[in-house]
Protein backbone atom coordinates (compact mmCIF):
# COMPACT_ATOMS: atom_id res chain seq x y z
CA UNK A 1 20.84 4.01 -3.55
CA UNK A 2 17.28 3.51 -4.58
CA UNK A 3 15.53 0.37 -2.81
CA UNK A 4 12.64 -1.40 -3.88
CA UNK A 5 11.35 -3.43 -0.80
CA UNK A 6 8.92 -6.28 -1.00
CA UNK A 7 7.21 -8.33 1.82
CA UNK A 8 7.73 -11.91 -0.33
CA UNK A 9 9.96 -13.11 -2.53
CA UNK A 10 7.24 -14.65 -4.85
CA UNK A 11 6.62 -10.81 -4.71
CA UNK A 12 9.69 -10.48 -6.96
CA UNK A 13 10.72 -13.14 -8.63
CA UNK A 14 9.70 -11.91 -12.19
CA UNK A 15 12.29 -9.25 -11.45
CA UNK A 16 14.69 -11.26 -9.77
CA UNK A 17 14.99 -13.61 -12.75
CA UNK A 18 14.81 -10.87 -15.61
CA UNK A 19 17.10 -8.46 -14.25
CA UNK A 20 20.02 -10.96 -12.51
CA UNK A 21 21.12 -8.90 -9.67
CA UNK A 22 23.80 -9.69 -7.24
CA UNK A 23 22.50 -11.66 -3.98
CA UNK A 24 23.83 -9.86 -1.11
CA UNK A 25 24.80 -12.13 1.77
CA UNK A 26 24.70 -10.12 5.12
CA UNK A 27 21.60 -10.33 6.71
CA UNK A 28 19.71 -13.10 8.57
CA UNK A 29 16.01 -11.29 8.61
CA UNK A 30 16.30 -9.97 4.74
CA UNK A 31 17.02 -10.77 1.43
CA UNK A 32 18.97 -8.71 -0.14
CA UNK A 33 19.77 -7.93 -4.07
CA UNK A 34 22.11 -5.35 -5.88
CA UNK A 35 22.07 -4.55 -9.79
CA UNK A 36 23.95 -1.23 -9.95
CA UNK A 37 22.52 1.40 -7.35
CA UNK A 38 19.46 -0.09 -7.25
CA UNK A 39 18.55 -2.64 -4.08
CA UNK A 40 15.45 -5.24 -4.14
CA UNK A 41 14.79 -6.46 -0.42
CA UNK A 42 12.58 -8.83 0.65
CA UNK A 43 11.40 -8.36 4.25
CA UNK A 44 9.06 -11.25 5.17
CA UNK A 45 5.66 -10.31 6.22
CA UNK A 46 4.14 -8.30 9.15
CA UNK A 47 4.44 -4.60 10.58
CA UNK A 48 7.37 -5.79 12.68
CA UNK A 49 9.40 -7.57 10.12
CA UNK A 50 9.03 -4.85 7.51
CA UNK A 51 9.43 -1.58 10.09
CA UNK A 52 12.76 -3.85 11.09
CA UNK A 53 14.10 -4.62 7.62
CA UNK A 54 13.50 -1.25 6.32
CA UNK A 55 15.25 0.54 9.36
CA UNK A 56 18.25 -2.15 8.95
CA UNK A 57 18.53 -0.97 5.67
CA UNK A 58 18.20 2.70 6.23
CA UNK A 59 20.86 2.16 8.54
CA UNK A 60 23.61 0.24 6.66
CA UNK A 61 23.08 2.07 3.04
CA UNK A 62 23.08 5.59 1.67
CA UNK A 63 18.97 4.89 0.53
CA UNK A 64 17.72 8.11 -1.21
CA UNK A 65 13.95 6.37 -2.33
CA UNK A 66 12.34 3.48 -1.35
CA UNK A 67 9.83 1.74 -3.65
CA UNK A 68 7.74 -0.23 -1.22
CA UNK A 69 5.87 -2.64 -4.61
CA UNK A 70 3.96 -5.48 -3.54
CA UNK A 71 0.13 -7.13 -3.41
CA UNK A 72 -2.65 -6.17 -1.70
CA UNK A 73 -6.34 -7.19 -0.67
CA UNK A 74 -8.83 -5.40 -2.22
CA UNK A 75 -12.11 -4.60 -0.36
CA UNK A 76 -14.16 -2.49 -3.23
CA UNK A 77 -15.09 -3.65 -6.38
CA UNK A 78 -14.20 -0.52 -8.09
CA UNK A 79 -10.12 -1.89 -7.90
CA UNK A 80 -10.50 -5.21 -9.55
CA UNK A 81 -8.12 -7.80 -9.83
CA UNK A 82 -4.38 -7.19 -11.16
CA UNK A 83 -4.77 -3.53 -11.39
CA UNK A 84 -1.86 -1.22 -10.40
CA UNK A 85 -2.72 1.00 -7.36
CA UNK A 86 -0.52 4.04 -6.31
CA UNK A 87 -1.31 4.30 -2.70
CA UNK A 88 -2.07 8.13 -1.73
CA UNK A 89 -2.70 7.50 1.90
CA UNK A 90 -2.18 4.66 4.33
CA UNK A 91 -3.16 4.05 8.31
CA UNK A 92 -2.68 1.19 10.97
CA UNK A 93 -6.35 -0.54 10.24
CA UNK A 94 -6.78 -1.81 13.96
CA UNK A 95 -4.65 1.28 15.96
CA UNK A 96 -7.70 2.59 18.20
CA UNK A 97 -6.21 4.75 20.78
CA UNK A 98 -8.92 7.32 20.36
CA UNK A 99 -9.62 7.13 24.43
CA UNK A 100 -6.40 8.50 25.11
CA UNK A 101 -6.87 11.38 22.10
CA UNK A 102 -5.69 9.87 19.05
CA UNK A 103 -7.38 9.47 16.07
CA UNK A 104 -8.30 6.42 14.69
CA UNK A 105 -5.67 4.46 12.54
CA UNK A 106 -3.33 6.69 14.19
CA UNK A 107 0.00 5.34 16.37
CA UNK A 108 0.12 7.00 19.86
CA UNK A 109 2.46 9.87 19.36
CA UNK A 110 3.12 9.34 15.68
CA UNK A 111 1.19 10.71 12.27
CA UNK A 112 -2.27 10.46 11.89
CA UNK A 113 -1.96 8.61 8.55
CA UNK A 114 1.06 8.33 6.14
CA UNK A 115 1.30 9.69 2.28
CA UNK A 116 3.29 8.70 -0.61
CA UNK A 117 5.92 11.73 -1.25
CA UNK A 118 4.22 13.88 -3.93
CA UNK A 119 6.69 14.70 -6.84
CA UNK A 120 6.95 10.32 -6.87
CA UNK A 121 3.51 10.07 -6.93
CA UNK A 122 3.13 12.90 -9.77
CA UNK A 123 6.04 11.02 -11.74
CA UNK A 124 4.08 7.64 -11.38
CA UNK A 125 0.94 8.68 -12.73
CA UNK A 126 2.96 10.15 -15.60
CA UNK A 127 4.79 6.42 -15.95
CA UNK A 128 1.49 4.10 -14.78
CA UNK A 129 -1.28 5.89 -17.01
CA UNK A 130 -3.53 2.51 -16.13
CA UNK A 131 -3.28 3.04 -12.55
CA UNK A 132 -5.68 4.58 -10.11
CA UNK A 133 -4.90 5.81 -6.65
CA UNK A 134 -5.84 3.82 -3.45
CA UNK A 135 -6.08 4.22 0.28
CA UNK A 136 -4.00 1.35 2.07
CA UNK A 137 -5.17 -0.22 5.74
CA UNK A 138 -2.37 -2.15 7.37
CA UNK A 139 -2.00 -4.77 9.61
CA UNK A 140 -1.23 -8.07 11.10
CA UNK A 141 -4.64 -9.53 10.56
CA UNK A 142 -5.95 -11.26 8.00
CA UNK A 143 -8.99 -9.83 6.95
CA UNK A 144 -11.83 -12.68 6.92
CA UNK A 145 -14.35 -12.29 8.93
CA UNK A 146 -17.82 -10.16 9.58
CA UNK A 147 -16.42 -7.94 12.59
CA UNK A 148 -13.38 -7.19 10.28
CA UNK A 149 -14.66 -5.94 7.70
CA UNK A 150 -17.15 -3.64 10.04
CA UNK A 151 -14.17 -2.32 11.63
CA UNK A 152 -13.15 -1.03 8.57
CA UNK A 153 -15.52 -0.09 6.82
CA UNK A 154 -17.38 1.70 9.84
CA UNK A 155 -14.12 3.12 12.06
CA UNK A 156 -12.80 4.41 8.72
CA UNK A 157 -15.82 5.87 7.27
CA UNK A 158 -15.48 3.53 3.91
CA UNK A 159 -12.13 5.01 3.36
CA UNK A 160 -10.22 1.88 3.03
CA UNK A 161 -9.66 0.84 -0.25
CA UNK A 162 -7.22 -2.16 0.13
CA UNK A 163 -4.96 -3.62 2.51
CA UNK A 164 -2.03 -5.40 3.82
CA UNK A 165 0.45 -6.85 6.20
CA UNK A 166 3.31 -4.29 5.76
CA UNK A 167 2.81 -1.13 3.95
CA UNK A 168 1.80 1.52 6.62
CA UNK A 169 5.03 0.59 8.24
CA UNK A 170 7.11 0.89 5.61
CA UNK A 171 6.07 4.41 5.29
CA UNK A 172 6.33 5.13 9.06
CA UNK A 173 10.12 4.21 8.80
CA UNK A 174 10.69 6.25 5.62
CA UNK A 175 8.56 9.52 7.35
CA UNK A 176 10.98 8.77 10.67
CA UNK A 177 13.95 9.28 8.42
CA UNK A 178 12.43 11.68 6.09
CA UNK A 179 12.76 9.72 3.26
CA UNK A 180 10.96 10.02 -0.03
CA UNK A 181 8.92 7.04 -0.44
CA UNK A 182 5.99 6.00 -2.70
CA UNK A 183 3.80 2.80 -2.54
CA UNK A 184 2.58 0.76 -5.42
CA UNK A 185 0.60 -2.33 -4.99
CA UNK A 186 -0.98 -4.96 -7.65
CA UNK A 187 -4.22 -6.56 -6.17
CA UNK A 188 -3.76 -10.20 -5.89
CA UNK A 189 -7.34 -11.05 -4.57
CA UNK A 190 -10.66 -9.51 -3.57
CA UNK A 191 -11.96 -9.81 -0.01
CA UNK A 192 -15.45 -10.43 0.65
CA UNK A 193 -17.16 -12.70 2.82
CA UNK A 194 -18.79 -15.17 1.42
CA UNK A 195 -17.28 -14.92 -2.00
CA UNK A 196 -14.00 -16.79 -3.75
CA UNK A 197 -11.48 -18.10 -1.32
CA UNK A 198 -9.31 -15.03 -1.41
CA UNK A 199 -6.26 -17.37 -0.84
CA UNK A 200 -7.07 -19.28 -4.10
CA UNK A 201 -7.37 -16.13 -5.65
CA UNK A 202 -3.92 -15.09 -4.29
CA UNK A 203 -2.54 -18.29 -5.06
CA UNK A 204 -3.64 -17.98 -9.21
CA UNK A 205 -2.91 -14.29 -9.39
CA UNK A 206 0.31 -14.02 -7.69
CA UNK A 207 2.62 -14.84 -11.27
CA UNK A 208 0.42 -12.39 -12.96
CA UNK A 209 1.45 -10.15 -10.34
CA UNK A 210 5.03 -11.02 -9.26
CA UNK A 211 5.16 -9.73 -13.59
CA UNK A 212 3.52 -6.63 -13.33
CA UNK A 213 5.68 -5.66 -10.80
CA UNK A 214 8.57 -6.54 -12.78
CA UNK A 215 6.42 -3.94 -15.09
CA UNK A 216 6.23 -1.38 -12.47
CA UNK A 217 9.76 -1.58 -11.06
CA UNK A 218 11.17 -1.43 -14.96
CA UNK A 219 9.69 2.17 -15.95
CA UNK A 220 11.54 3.62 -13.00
CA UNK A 221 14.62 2.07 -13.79
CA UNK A 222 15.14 2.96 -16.89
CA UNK A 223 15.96 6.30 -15.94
């Protein structure tokens, strides 16, 4: 089975109502689609609740590829709103166990940072010739204020490109299970202090996006 797994069901709902799957009743925590050996889940947002729904999944189906396809935060100009990002490399944006020998961004005992599997990314750049590639900080805060976007920008040497709620641990469970798994993520809204209300920005873009994902997800199933 291939799965495409999305934090929210605004997410995709483009998809959902173009492509008809089957709603799969079994699981309290996820929502769950089939259309022929392809699954769309929903996890709900946060590290916990994706790392969970992913592993549930893992566990119950025969998954071969996950498509992790969702919205993300961006923090540089240079990825403007409602482009398509393939994310190269992602870390845990407020992990500091460096006292105890980690690196920053980096889980005690687990990988220093998490990649996209190679031959998808080659065969997404082939598919997605508007995209660009994108380095991906996750985690359970919102990013919106001054000592946030320091942390970032100064802990990760300006390596951070966008972010979100989910994705880092979405590949952690995939890399766990050695799983192929790519990440591609539309950017809903741009985060700056001081700027647009990046929720009002999320709020007008997310249609736009919830389509282009329906975009996205279409040029891999058609194979």
């Amino acid at each position: 089975m291939n799965l495409v797994i999305s934090a929210m069901e605004a997410e995709l709902s483009a998809t959902i109502a173009a492509l008809q799957p089957t709603e799969v009743i079994k699981y309290n925590h996820i929502k769950l689609y089939q259309k022929g050996t392809w699954l769309f889940a929903i996890s709900k947002i946060g590290l916990v609740n994706a790392a969970m729904s992913l592993a549930t999944l893992i566990n119950d189906y025969a998954i071969k590829t996950i498509y992790n396809v969702g919205t993300v935060g961006s923090l540089k100009k240079t990825m403007p709103l409602l482009s398509v990002l393939l994310i190269s490399e992602a870390y845990y944006t407020f992990a500091d166990t460096r006292a105890f020998g980690y690196t920053v961004g980096q889980i005690p005992g687990e990988l220093s940072s998490y990649h996209s599997d190679k031959a998808l990314l080659a065969l997404a750049k082939t598919k997605i010739l508007d995209s660009q590639q994108a380095v991906l900080g996750s985690s359970d805060i919102f990013i919106d204020k001054a000592e946030y976007f320091d942390h970032i920008k100064t802990k990760f040497n300006n390596k951070i490109d966008v972010v979100d709620m989910e994705g880092t641990a979405f590949f952690q469970v995939a890399a766990k299970h050695q799983l192929p798994m790519i990440s591609i993520k539309i950017v809903s809204d741009y985060l700056e202090l001081n700027g647009d209300s990046a929720d009002s920005q999320f709020e007008k873009n997310l249609p736009k996006a919830s389509l282009l994902i329906y975009d996205v997800i279409m040029k891999f199933l058609t194979d």
